[in-house]
N, C-alpha and C. Protein backbone atom coordinates (compact mmCIF):
# COMPACT_ATOMS: atom_id res chain seq x y z
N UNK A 1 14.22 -2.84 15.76
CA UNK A 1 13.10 -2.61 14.88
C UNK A 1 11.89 -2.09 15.66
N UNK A 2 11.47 -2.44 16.81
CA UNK A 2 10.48 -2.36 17.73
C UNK A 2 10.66 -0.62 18.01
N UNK A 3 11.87 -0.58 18.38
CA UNK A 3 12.25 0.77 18.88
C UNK A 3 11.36 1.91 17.90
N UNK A 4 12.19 1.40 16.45
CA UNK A 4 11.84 2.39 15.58
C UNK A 4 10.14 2.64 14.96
N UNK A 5 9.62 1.43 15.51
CA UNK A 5 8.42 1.52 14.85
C UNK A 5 7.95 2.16 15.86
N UNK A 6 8.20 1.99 17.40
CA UNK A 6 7.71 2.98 18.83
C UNK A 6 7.70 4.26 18.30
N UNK A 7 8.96 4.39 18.40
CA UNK A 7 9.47 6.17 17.81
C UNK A 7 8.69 6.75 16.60
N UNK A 8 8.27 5.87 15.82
CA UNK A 8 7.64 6.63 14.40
C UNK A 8 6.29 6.97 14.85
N UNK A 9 5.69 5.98 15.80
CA UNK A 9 4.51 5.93 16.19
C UNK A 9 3.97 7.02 17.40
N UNK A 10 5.27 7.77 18.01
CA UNK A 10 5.02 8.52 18.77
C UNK A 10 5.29 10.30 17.68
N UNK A 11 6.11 9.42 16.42
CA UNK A 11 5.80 10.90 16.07
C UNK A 11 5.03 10.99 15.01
N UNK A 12 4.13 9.97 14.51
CA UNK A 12 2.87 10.01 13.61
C UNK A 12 2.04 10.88 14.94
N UNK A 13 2.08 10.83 16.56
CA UNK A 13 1.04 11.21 17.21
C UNK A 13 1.13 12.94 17.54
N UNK A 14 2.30 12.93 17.52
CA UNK A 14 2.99 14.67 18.20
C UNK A 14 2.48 15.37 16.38
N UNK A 15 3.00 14.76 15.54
CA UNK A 15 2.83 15.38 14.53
C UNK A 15 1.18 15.59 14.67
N UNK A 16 0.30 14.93 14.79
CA UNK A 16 -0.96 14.98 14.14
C UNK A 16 -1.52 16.26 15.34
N UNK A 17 -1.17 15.89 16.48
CA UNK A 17 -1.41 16.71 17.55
C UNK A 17 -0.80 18.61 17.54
N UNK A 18 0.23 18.44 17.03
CA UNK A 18 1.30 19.92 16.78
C UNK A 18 1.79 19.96 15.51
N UNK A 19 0.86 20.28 14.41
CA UNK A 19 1.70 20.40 13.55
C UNK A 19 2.77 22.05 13.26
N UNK A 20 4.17 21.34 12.70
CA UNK A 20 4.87 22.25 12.65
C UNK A 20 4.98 23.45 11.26
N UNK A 21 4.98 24.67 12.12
CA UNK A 21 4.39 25.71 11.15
C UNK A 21 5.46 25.66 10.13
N UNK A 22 7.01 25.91 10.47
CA UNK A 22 7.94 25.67 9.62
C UNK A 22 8.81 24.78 9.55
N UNK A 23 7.79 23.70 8.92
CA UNK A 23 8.90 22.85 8.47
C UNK A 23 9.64 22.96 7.04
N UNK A 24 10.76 22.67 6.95
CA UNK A 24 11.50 22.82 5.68
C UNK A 24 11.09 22.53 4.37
N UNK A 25 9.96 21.60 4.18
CA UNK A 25 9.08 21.10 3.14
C UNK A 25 7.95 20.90 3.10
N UNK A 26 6.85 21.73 2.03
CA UNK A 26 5.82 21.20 2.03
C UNK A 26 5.03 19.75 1.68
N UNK A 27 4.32 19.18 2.57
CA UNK A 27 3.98 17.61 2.09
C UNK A 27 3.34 18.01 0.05
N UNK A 28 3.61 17.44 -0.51
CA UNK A 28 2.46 17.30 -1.90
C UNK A 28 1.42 16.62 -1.36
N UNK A 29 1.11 15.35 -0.57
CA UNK A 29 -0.27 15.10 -0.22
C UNK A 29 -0.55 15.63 0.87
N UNK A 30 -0.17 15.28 2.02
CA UNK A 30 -0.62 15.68 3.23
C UNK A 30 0.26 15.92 4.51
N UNK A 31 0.40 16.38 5.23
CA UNK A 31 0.70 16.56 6.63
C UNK A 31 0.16 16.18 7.59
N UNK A 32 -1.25 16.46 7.81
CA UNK A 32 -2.25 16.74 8.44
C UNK A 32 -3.20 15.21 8.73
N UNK A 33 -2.75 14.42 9.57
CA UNK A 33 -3.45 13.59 9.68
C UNK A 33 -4.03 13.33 11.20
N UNK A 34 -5.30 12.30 11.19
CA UNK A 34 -6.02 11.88 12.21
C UNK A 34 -5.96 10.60 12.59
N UNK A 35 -6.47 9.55 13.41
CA UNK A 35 -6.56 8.61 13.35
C UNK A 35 -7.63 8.21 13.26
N UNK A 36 -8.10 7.10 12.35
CA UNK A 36 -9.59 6.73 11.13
C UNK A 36 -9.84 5.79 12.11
N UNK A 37 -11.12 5.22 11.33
CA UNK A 37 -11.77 4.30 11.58
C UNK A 37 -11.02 3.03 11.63
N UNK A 38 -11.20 1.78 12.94
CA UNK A 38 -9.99 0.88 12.98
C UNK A 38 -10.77 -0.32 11.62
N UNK A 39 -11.49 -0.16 11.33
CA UNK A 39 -11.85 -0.71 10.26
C UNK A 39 -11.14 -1.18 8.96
N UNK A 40 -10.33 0.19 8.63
CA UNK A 40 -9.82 0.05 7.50
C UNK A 40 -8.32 -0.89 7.93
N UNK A 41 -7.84 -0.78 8.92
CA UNK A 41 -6.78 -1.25 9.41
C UNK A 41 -7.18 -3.31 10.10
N UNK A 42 -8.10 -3.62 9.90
CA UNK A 42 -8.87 -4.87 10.22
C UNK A 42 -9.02 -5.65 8.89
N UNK A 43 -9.43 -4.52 7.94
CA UNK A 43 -9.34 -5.30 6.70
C UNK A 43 -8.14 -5.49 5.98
N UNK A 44 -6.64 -4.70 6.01
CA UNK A 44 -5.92 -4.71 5.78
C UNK A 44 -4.89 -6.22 6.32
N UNK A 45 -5.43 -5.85 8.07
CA UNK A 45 -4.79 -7.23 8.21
C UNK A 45 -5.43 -8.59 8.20
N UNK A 46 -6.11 -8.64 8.18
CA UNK A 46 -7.24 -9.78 7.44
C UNK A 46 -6.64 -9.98 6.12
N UNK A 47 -6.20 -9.36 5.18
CA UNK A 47 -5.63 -9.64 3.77
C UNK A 47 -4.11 -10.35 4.13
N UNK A 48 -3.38 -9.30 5.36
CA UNK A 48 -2.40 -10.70 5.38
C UNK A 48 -2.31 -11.68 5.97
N UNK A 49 -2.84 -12.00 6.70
CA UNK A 49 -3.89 -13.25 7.10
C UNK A 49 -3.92 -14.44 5.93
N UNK A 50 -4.83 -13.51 5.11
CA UNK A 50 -5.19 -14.74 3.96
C UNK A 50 -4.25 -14.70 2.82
N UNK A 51 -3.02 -13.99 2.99
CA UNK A 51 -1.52 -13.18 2.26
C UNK A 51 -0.68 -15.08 3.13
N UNK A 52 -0.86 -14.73 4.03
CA UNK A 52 -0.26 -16.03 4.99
C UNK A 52 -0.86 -17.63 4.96
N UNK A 53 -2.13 -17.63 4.68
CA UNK A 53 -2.34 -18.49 4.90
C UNK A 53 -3.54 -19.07 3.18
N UNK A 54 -2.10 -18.57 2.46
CA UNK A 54 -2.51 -18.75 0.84
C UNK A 54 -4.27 -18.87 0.44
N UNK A 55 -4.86 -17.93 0.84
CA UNK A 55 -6.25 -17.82 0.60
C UNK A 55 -6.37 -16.27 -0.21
N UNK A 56 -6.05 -16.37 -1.31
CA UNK A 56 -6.41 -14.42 -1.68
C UNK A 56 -7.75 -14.54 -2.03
N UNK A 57 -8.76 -15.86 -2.59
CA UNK A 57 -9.74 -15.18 -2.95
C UNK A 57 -11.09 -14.58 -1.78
N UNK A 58 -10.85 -14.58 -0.48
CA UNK A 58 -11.38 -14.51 -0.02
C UNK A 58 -12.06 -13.27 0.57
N UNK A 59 -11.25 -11.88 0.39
CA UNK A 59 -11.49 -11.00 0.26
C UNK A 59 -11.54 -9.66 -0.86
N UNK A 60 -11.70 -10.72 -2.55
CA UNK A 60 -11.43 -9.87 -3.51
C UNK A 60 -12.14 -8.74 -3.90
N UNK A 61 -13.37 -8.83 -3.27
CA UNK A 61 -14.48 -7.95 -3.17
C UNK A 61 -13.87 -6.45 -2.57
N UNK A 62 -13.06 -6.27 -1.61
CA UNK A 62 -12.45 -5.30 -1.18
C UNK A 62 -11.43 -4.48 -1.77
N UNK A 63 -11.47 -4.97 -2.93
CA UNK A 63 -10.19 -4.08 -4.44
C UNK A 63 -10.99 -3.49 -4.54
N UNK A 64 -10.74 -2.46 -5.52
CA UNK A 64 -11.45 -1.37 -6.76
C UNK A 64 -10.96 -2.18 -7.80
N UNK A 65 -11.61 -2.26 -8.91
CA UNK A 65 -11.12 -2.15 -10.10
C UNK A 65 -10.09 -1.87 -10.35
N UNK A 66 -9.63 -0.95 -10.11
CA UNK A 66 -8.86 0.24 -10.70
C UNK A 66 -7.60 0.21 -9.36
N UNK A 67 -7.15 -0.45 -8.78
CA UNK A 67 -5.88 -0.68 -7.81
C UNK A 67 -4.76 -0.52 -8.35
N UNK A 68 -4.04 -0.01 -7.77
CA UNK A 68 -2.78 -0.06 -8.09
C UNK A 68 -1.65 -0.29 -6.97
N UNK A 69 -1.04 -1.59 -7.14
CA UNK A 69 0.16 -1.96 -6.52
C UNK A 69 1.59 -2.00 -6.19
N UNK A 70 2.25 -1.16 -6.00
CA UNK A 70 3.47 -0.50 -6.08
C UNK A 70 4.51 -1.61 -4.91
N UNK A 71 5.29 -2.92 -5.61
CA UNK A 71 5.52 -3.69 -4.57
C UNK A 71 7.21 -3.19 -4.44
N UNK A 72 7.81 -3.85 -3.48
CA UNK A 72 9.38 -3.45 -3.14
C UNK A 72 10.20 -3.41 -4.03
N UNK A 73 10.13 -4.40 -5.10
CA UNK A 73 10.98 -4.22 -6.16
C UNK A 73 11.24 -3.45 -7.42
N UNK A 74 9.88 -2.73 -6.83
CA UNK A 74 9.99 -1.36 -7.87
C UNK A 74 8.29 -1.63 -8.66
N UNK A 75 7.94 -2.72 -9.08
CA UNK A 75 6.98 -2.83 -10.08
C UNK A 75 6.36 -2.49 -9.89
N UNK A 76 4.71 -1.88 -10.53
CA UNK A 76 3.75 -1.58 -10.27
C UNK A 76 2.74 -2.45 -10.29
N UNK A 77 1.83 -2.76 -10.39
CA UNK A 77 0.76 -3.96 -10.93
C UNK A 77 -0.46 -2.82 -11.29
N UNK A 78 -1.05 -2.53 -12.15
CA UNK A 78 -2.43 -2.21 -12.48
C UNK A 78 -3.18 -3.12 -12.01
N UNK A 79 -4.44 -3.03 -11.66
CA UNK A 79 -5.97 -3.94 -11.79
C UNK A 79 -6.19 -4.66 -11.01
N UNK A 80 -7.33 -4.59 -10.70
CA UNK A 80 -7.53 -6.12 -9.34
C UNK A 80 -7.15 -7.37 -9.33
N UNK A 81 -7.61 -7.56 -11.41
CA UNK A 81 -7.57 -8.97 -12.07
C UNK A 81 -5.74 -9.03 -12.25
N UNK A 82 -5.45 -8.50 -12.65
CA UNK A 82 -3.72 -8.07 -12.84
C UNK A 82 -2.92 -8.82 -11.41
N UNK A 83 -3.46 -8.24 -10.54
CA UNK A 83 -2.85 -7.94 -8.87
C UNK A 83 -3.59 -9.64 -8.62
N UNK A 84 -4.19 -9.84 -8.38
CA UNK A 84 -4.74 -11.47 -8.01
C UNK A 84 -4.12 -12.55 -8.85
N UNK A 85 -3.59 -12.01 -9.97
CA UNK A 85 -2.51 -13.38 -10.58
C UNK A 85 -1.37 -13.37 -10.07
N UNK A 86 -1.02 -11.96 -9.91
CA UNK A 86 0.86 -11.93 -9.87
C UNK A 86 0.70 -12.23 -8.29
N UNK A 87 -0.07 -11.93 -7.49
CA UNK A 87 0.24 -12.57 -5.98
C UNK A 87 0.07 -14.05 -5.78
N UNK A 88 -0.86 -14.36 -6.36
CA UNK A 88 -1.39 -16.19 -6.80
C UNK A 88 -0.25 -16.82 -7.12
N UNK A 89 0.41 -16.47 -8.05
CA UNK A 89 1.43 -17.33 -8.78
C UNK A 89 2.53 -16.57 -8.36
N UNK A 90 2.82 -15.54 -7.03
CA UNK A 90 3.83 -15.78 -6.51
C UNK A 90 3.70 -16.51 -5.39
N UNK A 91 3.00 -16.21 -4.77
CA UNK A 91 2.57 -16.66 -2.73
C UNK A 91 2.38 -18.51 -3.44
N UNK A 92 1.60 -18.73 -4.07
CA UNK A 92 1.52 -20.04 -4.67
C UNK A 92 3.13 -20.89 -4.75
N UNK A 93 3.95 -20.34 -5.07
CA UNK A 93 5.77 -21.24 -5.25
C UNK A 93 5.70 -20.66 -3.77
N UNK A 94 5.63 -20.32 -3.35
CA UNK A 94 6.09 -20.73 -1.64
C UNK A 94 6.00 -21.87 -0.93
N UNK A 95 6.76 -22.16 -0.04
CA UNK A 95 6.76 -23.27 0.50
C UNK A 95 6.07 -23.31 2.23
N UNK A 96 6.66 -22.12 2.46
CA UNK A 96 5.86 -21.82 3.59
C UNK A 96 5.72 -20.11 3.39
N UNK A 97 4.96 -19.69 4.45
CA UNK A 97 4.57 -18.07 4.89
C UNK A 97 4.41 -18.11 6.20
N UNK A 98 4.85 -17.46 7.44
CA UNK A 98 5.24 -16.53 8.29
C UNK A 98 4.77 -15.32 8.23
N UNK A 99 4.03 -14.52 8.81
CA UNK A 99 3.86 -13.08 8.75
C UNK A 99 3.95 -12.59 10.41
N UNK A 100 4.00 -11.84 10.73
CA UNK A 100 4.11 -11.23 12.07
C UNK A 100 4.09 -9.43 12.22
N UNK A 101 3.05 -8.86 12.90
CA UNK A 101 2.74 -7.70 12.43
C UNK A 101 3.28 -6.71 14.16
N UNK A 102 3.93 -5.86 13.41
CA UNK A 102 4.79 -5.11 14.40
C UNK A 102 3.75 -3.97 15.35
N UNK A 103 3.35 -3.24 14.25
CA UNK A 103 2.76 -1.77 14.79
C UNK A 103 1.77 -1.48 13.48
N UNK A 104 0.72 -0.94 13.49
CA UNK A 104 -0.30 -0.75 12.57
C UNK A 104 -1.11 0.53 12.76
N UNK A 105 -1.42 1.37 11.95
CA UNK A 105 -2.30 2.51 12.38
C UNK A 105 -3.42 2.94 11.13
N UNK A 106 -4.62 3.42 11.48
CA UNK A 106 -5.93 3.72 10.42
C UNK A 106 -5.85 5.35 10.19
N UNK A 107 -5.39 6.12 9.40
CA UNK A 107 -5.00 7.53 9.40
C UNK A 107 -5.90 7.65 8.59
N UNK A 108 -6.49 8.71 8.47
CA UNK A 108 -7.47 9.54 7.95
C UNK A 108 -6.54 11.37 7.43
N UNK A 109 -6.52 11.42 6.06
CA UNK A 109 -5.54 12.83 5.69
C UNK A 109 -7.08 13.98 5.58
N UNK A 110 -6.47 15.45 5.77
CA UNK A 110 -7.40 16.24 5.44
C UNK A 110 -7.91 16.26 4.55
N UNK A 111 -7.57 15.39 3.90
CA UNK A 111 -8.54 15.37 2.31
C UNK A 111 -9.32 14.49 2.30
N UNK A 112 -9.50 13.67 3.49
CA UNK A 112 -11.02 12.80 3.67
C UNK A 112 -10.33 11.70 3.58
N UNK A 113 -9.10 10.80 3.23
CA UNK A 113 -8.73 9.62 2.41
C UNK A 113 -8.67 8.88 3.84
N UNK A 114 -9.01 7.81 3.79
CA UNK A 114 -8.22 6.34 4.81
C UNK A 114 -6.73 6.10 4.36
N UNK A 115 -6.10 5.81 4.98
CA UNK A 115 -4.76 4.88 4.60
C UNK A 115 -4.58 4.43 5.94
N UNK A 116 -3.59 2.85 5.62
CA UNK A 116 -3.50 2.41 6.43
C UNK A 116 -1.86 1.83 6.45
N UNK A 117 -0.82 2.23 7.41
CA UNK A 117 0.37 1.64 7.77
C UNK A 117 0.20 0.67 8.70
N UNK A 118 1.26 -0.32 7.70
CA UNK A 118 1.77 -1.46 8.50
C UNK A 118 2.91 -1.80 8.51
N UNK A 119 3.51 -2.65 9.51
CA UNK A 119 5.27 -2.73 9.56
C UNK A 119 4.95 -4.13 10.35
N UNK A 120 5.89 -4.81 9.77
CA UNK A 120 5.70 -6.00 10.36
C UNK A 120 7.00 -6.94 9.63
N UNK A 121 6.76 -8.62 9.70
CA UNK A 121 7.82 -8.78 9.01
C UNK A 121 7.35 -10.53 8.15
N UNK A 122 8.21 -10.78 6.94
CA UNK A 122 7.93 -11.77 6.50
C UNK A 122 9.01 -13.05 7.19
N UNK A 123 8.58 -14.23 7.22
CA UNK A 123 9.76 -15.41 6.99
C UNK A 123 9.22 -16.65 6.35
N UNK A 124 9.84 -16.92 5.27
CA UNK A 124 8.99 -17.87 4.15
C UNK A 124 10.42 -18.83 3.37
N UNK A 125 9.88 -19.62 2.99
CA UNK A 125 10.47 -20.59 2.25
C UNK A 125 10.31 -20.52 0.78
N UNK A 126 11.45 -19.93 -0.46
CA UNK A 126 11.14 -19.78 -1.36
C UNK A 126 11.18 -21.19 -2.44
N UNK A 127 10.66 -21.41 -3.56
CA UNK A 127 10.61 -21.87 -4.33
C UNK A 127 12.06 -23.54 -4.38
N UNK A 128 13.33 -22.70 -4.22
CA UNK A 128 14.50 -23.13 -4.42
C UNK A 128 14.48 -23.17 -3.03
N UNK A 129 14.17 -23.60 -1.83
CA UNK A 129 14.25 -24.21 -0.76
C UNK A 129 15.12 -23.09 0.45
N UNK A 130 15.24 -21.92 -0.14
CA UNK A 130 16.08 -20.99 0.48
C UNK A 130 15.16 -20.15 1.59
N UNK A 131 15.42 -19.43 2.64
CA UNK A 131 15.02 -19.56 3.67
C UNK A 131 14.90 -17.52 3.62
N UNK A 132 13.71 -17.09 3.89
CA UNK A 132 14.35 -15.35 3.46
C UNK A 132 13.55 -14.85 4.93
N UNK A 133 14.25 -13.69 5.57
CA UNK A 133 13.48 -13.26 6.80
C UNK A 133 13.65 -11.93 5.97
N UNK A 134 12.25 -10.92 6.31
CA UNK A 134 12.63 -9.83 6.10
C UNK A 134 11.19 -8.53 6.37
N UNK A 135 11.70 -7.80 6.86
CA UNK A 135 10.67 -6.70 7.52
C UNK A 135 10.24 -6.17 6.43
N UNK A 136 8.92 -5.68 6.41
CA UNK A 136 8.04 -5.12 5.79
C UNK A 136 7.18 -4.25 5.92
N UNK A 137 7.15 -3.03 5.43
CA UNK A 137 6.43 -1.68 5.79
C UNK A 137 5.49 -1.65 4.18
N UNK A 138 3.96 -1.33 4.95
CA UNK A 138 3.22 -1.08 3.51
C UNK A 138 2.09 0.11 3.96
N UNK A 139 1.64 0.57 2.81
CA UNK A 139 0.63 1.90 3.38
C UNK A 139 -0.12 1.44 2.18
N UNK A 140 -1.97 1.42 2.80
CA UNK A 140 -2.54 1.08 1.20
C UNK A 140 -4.24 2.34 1.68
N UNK A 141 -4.46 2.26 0.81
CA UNK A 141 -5.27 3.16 0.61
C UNK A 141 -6.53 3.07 -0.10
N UNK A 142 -7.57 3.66 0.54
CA UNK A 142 -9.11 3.15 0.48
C UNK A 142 -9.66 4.49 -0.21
N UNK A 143 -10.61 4.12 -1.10
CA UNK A 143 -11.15 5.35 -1.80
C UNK A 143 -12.88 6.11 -1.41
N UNK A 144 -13.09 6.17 -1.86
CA UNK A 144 -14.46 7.19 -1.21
C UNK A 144 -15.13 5.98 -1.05
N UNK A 145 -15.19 4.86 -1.19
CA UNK A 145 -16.34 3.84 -1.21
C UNK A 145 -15.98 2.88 -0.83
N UNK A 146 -14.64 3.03 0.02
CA UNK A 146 -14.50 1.82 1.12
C UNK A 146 -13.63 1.27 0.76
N UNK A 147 -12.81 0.84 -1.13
CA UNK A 147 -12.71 0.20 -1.54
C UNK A 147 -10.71 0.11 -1.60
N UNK A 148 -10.04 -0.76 -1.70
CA UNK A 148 -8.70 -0.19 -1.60
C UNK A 148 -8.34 -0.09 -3.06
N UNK A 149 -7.32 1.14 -2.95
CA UNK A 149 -7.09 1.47 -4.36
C UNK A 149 -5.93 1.89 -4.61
N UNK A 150 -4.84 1.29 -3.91
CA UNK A 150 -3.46 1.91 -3.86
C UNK A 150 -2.71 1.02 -2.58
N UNK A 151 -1.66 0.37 -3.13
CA UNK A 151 -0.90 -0.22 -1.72
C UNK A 151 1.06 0.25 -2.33
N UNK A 152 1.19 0.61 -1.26
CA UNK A 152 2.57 0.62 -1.65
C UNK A 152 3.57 -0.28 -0.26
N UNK A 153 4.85 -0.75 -1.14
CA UNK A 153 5.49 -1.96 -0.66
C UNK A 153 7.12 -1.09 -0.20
N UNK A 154 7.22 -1.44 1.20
CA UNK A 154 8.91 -1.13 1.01
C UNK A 154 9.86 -2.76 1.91
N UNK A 155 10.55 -2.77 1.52
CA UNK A 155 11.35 -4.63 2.28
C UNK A 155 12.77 -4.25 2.27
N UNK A 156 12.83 -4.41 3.85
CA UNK A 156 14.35 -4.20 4.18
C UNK A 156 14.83 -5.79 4.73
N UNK A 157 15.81 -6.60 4.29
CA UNK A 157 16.70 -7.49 4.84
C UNK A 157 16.81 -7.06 5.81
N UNK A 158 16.88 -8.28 7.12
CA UNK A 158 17.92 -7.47 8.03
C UNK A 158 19.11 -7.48 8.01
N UNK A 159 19.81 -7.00 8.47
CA UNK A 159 21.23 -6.66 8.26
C UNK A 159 21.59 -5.60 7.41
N UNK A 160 20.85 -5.10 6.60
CA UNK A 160 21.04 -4.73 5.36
C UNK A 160 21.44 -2.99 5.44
N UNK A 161 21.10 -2.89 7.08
CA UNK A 161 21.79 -1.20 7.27
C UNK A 161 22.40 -1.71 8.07
């Protein structure tokens, strides 16, 4: 896992440094990225922090309104108020939380936006006493006013390739 997050991380850097004139596909958002302010990437992990250590209200001020949550299992969540229940009353039936953060970066796209990747991994105790390890990649995204307004979720088991 380490490997791959090395490797992605050396070619988030070649890419941003050389971008390639022909590549086979154009991005729809972007190609073209920088590395941002470590800011946005401080507040991100500060959320799993308090993601870990069952505290969400502590940074709710840092939503938009208007968020949208795209988690691993496909769902979406609308709304700040929306997104602060369904994490509450899930992270809440846990028994324990584990987080551990692999590789992290603050990208800035030519279109002015922050986003921020993270890869890291969960190990928690669910509800029914069952025991789940599992890596976690998320990219969330800050809008003209600081504010985050977009997170998207991907969760691989291990073993699972």
């Amino acid at each position: 896992m380490k490997r791959i997050i090395a490797a992605i991380c050396m070619i988030v850097s070649w890419a941003g440094a050389s971008h390639a004139q022909n590549a086979p596909y154009k991005a729809s958002y972007s190609s073209k990225f920088t590395i941002a302010d470590e800011l946005y990437a401080n507040k991100v992990l500060t959320l799993w922090k308090d993601y870990e250590e069952n505290m969400l209200d502590r940074h709710v001020d840092w939503f938009a309104d208007t968020v949208s949550m795209t988690l691993a299992n496909g769902q979406t969540v609308k709304g700040k108020a929306a997104n602060l229940t369904a994490v509450k009353a899930f992270r809440g039936q846990l028994k324990s939380m584990k987080v551990a953060v692999d590789a992290y970066m603050s990208l800035k796209s030519d279109r002015g936006e922050n986003v921020v990747c993270v890869w890291g991994s969960e190990d928690f105790t669910g509800p029914d006493g069952k025991n789940v390890k599992q890596d976690i990649q998320e990219v969330w995204a800050f809008n003209k006013d600081g504010k985050i307004d977009m997170m998207l979720q991907y969760v691989r088991s291990p073993g699972s390739m």
